[in-house]
Structure formats: structure tokens, C-alpha cells
N, C-alpha and C. Protein backbone atom coordinates (compact mmCIF):
# COMPACT_ATOMS: atom_id res chain seq x y z
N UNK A 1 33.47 -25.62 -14.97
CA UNK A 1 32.91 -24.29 -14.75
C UNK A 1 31.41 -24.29 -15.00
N UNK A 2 30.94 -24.79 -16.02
CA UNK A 2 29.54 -25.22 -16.66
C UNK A 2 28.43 -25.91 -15.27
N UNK A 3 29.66 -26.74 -14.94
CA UNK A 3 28.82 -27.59 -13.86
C UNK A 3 28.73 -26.73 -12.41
N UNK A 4 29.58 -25.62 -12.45
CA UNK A 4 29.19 -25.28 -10.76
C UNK A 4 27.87 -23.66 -11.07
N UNK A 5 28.22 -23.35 -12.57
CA UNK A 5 27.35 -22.43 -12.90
C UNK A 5 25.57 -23.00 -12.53
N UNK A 6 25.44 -24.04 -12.89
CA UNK A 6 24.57 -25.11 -12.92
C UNK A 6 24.27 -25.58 -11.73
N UNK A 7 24.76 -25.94 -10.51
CA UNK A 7 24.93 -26.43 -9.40
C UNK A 7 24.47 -24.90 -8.43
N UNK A 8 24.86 -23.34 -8.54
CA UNK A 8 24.58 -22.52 -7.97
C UNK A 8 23.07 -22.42 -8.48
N UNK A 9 22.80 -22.16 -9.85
CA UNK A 9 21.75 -22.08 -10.45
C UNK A 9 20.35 -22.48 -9.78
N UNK A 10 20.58 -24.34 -9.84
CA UNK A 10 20.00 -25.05 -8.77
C UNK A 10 19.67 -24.78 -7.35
N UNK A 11 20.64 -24.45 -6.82
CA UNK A 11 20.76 -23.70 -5.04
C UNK A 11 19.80 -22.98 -5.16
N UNK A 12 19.71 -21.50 -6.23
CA UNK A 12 18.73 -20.71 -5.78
C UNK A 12 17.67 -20.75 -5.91
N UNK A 13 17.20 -21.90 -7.28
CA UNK A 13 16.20 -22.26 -7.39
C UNK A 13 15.09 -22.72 -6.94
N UNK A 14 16.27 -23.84 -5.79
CA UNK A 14 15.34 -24.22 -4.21
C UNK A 14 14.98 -23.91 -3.60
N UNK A 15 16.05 -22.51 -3.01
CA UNK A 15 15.80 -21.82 -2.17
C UNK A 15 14.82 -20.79 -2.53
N UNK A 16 14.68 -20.39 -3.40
CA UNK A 16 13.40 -19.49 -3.80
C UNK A 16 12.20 -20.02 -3.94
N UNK A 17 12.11 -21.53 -4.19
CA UNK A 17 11.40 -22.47 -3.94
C UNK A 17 10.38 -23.03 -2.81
N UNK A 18 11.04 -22.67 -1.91
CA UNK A 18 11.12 -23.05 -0.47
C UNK A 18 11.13 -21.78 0.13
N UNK A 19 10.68 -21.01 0.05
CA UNK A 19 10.70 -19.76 0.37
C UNK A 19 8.98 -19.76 0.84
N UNK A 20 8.98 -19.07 2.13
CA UNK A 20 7.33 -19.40 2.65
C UNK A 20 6.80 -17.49 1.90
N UNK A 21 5.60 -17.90 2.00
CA UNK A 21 4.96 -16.70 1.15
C UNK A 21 4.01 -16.46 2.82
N UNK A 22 3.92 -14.99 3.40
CA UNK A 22 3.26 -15.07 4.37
C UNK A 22 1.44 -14.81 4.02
N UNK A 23 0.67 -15.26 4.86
CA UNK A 23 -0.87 -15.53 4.74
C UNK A 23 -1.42 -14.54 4.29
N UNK A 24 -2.13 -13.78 3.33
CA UNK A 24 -3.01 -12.84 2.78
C UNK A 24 -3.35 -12.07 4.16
N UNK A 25 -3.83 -12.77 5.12
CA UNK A 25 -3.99 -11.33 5.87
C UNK A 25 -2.93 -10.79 6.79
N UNK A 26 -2.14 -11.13 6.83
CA UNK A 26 -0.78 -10.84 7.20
C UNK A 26 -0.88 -9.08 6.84
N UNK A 27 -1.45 -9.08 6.27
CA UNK A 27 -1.59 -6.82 5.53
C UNK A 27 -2.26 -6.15 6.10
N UNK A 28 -2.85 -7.04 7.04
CA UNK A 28 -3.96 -6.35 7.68
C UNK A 28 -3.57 -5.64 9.50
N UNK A 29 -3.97 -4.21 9.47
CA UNK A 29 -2.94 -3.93 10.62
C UNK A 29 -3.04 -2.06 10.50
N UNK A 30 -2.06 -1.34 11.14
CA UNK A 30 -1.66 -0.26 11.29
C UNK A 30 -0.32 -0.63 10.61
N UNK A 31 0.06 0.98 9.79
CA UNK A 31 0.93 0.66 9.06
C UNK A 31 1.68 2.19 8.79
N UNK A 32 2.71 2.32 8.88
CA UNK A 32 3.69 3.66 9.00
C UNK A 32 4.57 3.68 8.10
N UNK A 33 4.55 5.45 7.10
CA UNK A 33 5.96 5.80 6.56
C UNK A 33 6.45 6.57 7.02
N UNK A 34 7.43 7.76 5.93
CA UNK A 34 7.41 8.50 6.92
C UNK A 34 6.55 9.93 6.67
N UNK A 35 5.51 9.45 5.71
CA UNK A 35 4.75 11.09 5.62
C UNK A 35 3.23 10.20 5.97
N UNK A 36 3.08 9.14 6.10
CA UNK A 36 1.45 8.49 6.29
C UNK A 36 1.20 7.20 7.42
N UNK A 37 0.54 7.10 7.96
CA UNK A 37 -0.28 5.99 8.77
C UNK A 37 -1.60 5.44 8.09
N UNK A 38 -1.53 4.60 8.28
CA UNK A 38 -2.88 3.65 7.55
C UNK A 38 -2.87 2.74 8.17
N UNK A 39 -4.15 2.05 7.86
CA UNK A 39 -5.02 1.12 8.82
C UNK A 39 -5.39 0.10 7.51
N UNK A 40 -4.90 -0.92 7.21
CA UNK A 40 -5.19 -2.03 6.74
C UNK A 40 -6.38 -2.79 6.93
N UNK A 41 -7.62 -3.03 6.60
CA UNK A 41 -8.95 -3.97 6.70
C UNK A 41 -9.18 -4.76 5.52
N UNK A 42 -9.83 -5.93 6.28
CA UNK A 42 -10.07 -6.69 4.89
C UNK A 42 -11.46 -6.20 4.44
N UNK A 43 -11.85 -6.00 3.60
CA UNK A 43 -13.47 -5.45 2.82
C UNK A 43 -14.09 -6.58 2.01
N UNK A 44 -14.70 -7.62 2.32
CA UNK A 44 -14.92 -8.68 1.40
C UNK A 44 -13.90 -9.45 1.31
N UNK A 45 -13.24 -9.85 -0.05
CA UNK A 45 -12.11 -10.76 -0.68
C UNK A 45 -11.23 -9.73 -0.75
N UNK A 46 -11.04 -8.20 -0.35
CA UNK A 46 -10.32 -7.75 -0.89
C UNK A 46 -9.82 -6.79 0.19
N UNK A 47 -8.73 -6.04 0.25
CA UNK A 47 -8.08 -5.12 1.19
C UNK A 47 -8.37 -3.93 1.01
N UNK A 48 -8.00 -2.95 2.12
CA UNK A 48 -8.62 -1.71 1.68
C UNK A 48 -7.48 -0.84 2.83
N UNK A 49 -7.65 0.38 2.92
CA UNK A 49 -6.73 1.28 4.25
C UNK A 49 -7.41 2.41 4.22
N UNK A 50 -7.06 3.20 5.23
CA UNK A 50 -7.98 4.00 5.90
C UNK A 50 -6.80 4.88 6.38
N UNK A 51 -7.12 6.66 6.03
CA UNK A 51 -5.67 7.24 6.17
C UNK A 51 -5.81 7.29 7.55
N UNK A 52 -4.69 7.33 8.59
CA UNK A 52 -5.30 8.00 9.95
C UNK A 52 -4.41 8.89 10.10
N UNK A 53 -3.63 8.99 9.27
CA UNK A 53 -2.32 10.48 9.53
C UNK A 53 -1.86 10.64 8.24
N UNK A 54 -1.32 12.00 8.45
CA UNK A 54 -0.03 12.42 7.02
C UNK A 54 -0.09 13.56 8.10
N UNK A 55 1.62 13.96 7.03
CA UNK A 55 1.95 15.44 7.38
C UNK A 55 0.92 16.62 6.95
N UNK A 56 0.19 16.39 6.01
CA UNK A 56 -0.22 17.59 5.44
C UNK A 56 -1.87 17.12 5.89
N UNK A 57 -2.03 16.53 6.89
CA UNK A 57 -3.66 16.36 7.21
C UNK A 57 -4.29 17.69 7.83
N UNK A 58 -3.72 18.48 8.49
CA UNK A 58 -4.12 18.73 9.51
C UNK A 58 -4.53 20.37 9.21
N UNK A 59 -5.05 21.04 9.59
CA UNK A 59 -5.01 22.73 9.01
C UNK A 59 -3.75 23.62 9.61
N UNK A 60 -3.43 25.17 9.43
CA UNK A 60 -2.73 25.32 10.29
C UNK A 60 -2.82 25.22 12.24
N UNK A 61 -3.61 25.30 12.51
CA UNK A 61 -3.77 25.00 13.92
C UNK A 61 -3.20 23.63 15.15
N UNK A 62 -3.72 22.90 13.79
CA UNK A 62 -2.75 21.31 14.02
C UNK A 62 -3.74 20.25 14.89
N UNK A 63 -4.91 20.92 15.02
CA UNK A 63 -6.03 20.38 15.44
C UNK A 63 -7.25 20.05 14.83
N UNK A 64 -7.67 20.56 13.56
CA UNK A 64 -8.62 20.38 12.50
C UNK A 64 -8.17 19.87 11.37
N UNK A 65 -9.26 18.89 10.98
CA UNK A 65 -8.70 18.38 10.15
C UNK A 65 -9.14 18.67 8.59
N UNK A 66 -8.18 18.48 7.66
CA UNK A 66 -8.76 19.48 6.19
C UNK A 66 -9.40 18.44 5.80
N UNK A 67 -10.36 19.26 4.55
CA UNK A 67 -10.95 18.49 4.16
C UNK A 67 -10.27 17.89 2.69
N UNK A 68 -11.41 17.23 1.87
CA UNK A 68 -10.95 16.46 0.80
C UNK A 68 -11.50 18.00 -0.55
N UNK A 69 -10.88 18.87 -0.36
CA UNK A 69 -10.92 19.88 -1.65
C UNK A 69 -11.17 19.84 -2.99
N UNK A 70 -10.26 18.64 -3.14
CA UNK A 70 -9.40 18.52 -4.42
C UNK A 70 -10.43 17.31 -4.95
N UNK A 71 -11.38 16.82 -4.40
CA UNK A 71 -12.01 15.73 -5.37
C UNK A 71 -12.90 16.17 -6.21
N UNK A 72 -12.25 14.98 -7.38
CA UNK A 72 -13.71 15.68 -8.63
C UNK A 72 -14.98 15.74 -8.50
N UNK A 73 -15.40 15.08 -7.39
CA UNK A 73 -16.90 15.25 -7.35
C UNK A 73 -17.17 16.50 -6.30
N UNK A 74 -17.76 17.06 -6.00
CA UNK A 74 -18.00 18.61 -5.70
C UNK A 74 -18.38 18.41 -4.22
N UNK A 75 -19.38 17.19 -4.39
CA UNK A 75 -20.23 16.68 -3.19
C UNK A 75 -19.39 16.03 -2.00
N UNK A 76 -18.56 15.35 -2.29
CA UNK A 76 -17.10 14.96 -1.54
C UNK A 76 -16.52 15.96 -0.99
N UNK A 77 -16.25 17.23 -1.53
CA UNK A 77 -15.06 17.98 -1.04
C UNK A 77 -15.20 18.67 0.57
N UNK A 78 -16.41 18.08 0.79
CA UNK A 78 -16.27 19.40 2.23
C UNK A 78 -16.20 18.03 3.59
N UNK A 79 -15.72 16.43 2.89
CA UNK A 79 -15.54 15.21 3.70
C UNK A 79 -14.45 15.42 4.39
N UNK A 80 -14.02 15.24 5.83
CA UNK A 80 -12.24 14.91 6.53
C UNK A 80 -11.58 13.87 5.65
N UNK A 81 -10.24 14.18 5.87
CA UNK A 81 -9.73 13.52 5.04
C UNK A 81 -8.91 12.22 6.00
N UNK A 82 -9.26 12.79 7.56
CA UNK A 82 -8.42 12.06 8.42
C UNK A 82 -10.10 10.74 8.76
N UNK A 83 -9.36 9.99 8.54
CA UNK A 83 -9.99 8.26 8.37
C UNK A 83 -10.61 8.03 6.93
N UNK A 84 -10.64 8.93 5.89
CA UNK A 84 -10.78 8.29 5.08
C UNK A 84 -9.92 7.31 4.47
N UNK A 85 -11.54 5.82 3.60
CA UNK A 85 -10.83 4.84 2.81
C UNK A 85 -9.99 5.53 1.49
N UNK A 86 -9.06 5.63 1.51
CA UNK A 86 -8.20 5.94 0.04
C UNK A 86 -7.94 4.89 -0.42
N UNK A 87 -7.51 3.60 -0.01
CA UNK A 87 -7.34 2.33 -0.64
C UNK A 87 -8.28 1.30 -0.77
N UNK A 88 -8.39 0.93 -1.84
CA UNK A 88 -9.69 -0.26 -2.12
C UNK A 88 -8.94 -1.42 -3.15
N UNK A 89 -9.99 -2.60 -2.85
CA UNK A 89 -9.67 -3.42 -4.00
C UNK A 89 -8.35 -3.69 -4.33
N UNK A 90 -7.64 -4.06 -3.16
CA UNK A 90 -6.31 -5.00 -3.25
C UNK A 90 -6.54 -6.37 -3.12
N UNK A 91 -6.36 -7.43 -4.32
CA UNK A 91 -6.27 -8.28 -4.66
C UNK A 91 -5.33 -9.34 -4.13
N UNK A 92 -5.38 -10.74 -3.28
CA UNK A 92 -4.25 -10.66 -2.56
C UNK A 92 -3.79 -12.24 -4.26
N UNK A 93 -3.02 -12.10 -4.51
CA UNK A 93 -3.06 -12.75 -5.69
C UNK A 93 -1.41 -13.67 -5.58
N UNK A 94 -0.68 -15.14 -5.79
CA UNK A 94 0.47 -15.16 -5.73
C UNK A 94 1.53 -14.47 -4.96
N UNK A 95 1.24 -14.42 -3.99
CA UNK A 95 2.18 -13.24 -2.66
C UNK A 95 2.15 -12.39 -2.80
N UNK A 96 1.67 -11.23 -3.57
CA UNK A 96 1.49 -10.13 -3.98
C UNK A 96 -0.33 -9.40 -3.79
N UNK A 97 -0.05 -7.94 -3.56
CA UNK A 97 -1.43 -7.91 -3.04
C UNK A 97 -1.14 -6.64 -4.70
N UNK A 98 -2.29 -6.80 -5.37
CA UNK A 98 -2.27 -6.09 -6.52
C UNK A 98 -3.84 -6.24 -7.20
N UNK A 99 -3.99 -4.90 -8.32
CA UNK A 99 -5.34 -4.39 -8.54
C UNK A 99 -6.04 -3.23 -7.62
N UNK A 100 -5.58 -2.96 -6.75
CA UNK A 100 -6.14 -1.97 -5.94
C UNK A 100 -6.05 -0.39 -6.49
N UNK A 101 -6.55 0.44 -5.81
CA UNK A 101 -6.56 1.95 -6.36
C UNK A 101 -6.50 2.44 -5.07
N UNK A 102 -5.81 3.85 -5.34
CA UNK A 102 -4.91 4.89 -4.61
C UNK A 102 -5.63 5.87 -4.77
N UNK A 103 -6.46 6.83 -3.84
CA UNK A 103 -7.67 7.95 -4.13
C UNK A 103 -6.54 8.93 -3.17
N UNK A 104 -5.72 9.91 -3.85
CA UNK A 104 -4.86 10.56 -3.12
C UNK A 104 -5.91 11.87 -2.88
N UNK A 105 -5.69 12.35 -1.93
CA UNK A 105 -6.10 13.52 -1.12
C UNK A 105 -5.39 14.95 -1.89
N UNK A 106 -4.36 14.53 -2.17
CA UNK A 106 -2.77 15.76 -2.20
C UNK A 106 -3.63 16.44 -3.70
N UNK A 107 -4.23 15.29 -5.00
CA UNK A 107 -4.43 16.07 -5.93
C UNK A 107 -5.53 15.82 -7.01
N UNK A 108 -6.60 14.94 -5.61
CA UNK A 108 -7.70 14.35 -6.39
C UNK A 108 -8.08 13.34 -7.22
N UNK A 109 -6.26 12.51 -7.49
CA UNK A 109 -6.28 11.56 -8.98
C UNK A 109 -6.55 10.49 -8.37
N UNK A 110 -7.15 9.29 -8.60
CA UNK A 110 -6.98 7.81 -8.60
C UNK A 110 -5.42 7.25 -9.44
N UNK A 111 -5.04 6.11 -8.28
CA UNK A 111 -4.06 5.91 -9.10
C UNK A 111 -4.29 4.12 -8.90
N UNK A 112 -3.37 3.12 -9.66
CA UNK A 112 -3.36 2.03 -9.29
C UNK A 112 -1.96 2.15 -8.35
N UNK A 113 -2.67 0.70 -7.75
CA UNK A 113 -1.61 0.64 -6.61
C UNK A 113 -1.29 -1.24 -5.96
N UNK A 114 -0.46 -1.52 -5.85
CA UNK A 114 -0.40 -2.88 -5.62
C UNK A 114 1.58 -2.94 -4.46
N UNK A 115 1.07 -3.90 -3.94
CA UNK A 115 2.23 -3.81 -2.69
C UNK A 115 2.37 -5.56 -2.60
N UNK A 116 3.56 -5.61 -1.73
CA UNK A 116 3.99 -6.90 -1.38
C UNK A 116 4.43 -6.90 0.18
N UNK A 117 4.25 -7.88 0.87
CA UNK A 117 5.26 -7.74 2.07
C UNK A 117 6.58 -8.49 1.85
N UNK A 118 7.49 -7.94 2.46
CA UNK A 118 8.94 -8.06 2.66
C UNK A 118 8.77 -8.93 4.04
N UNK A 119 8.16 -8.85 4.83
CA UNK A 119 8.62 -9.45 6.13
C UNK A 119 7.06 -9.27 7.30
N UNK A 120 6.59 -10.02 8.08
CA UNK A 120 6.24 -9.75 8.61
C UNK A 120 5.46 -8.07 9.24
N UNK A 121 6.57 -7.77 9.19
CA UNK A 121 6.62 -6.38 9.54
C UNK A 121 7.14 -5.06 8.51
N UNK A 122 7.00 -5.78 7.35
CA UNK A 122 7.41 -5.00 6.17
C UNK A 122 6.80 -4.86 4.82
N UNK A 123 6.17 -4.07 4.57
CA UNK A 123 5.28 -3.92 3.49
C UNK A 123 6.19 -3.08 2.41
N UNK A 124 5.85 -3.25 1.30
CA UNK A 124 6.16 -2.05 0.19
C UNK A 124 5.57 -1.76 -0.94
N UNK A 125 4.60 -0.90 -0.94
CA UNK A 125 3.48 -0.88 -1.99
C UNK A 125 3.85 0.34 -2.67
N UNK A 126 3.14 -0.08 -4.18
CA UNK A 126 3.52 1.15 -5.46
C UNK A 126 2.56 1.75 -6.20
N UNK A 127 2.45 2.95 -6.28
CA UNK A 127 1.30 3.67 -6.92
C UNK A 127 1.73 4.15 -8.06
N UNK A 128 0.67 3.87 -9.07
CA UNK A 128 1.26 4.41 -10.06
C UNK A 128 0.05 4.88 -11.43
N UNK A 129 0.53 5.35 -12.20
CA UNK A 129 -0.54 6.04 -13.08
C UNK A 129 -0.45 5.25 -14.17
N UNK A 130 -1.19 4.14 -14.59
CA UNK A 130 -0.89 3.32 -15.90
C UNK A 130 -0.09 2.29 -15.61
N UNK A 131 1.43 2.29 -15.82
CA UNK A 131 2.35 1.64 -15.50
C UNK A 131 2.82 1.13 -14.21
N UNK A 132 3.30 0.46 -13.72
CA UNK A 132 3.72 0.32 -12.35
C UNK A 132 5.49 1.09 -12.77
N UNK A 133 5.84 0.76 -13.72
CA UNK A 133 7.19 1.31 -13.85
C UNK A 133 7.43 2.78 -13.68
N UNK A 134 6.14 3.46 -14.35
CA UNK A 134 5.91 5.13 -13.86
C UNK A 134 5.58 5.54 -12.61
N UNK A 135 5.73 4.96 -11.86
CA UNK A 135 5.18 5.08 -10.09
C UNK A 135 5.99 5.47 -9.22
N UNK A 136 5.45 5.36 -7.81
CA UNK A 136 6.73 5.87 -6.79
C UNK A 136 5.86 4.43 -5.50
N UNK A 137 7.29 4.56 -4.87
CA UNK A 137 7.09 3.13 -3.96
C UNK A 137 8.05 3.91 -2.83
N UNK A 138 6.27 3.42 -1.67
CA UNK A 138 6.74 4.10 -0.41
C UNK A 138 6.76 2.23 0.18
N UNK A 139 7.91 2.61 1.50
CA UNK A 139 8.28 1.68 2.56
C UNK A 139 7.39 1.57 3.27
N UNK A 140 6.82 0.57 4.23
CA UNK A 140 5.88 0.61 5.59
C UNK A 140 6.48 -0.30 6.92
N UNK A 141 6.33 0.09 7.66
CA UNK A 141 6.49 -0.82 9.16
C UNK A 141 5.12 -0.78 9.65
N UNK A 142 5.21 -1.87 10.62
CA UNK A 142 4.23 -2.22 10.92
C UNK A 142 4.44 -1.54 12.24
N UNK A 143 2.74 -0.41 13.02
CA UNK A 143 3.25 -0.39 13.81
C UNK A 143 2.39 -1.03 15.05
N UNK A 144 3.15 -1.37 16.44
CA UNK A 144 2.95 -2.72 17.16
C UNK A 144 2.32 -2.50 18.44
């Protein structure tokens, strides 16, 4: 029993082993949930996104776009919020893209934020305040 515990053990070890990690810029792209679109660029050594949609971009008319209200600096607030950079300074580090910050629109805060791809066509990045464990983690597709 010892020996096949040991023998599976091994299996996954390889196989996680052998597991291809896809290329740092592999993140770079148009990218969809289901409340946001973003635009992935590289900025230097480091990643960045650019909102180009949400549900709540738009005013009531559905043609203007709101502005950034809610930022602490005063001088910012009367900026569109549709193409702004909200993401900076993603680190592409061990398969993981992490260190970056989250400049949300919805309530003015900076948050940290760090993501991984799942697949080609699959991203999943997490924002969070302090902790990554205190956060929320949205899905992405890539779109083509």
C-alpha cells in the first residue's frame, strides 16, 4: 500500500513537473468577464490594462461616458473612465503575473492584484485589499 501511495505520489510529481508554463506575454491581449473588458499591454518589464467596458461605464443615455468621481485626487475626477489604465505593475514572476495594483473606478480604492493564466485563453486574476485571501477573483476569456 506504502509503495503505490509512493508510486502515485511520483506520477504527479512529474507531471506537474513537466507541465509547460505559457510565455509572460501570453497576457497580453483583449480580455472579457462578465461585468468588464480590458486590454492587456506590456508597459516596460511590467503589464498593465486599460478598461474599455463595464456595465456601469456608461451614463444613463448609454452613450457618454462617466467620469472617474470617486478618485481621491480632485484633479482626476472630471477624467473618462472608458480607456482608462486601472492596472499597473504586474510582475510576470514564476507563471504567475503578481505585484500589480487595481485603481477601481466603482469606489476610488487601490487594491493589489495579481492573476495567473489557466490556458491560453484563460486568465484568472485576484484583487484584493492586504491579503490575497480577503479578495474576490474574477474569470477572463480571451477575446479573439
Amino acid at each position: 500500500m506504502r509503495k503505490s501511495i509512493l508510486a502515485v505520489f511520483a506520477l504527479l510529481l512529474s507531471i506537474t513537473s513537466f507541465a509547460q508554463k505559457l510565455p509572460a506575454d501570453q497576457i497580453t491581449g483583449v480580455w472579457q468577464c462578465d461585468d468588464y473588458k480590458i486590454e492587456v499591454f506590456k508597459a516596460g518589464n511590467t503589464y498593465s490594462a486599460k478598461l474599455l467596458w463595464s456595465k456601469e461605464m456608461f451614463e444613463a443615455d448609454g452613450k457618454t461616458s462617466k467620469k472617474d468621481v470617486k478618485n481621491p485626487n480632485e484633479k482626476l475626477r472630471s477624467r473618462s473612465v472608458q480607456g482608462l489604465t486601472h492596472i499597473t505593475g504586474l510582475v510576470y514572476k514564476d507563471g504567475e503575473y503578481v505585484d500589480g495594483t487595481l485603481y477601481s473606478v466603482q469606489d476610488g480604492n487601490t487594491y493589489g492584484l495579481k492573476g495567473k493564466l489557466k490556458g491560453p485563453n484563460d486568465l484568472e486574476t485576484r484583487g484584493y485589499k492586504g491579503v490575497p485571501l480577503m479578495g474576490k477573483s474574477f474569470k477572463w476569456k480571451r477575446v479573439q
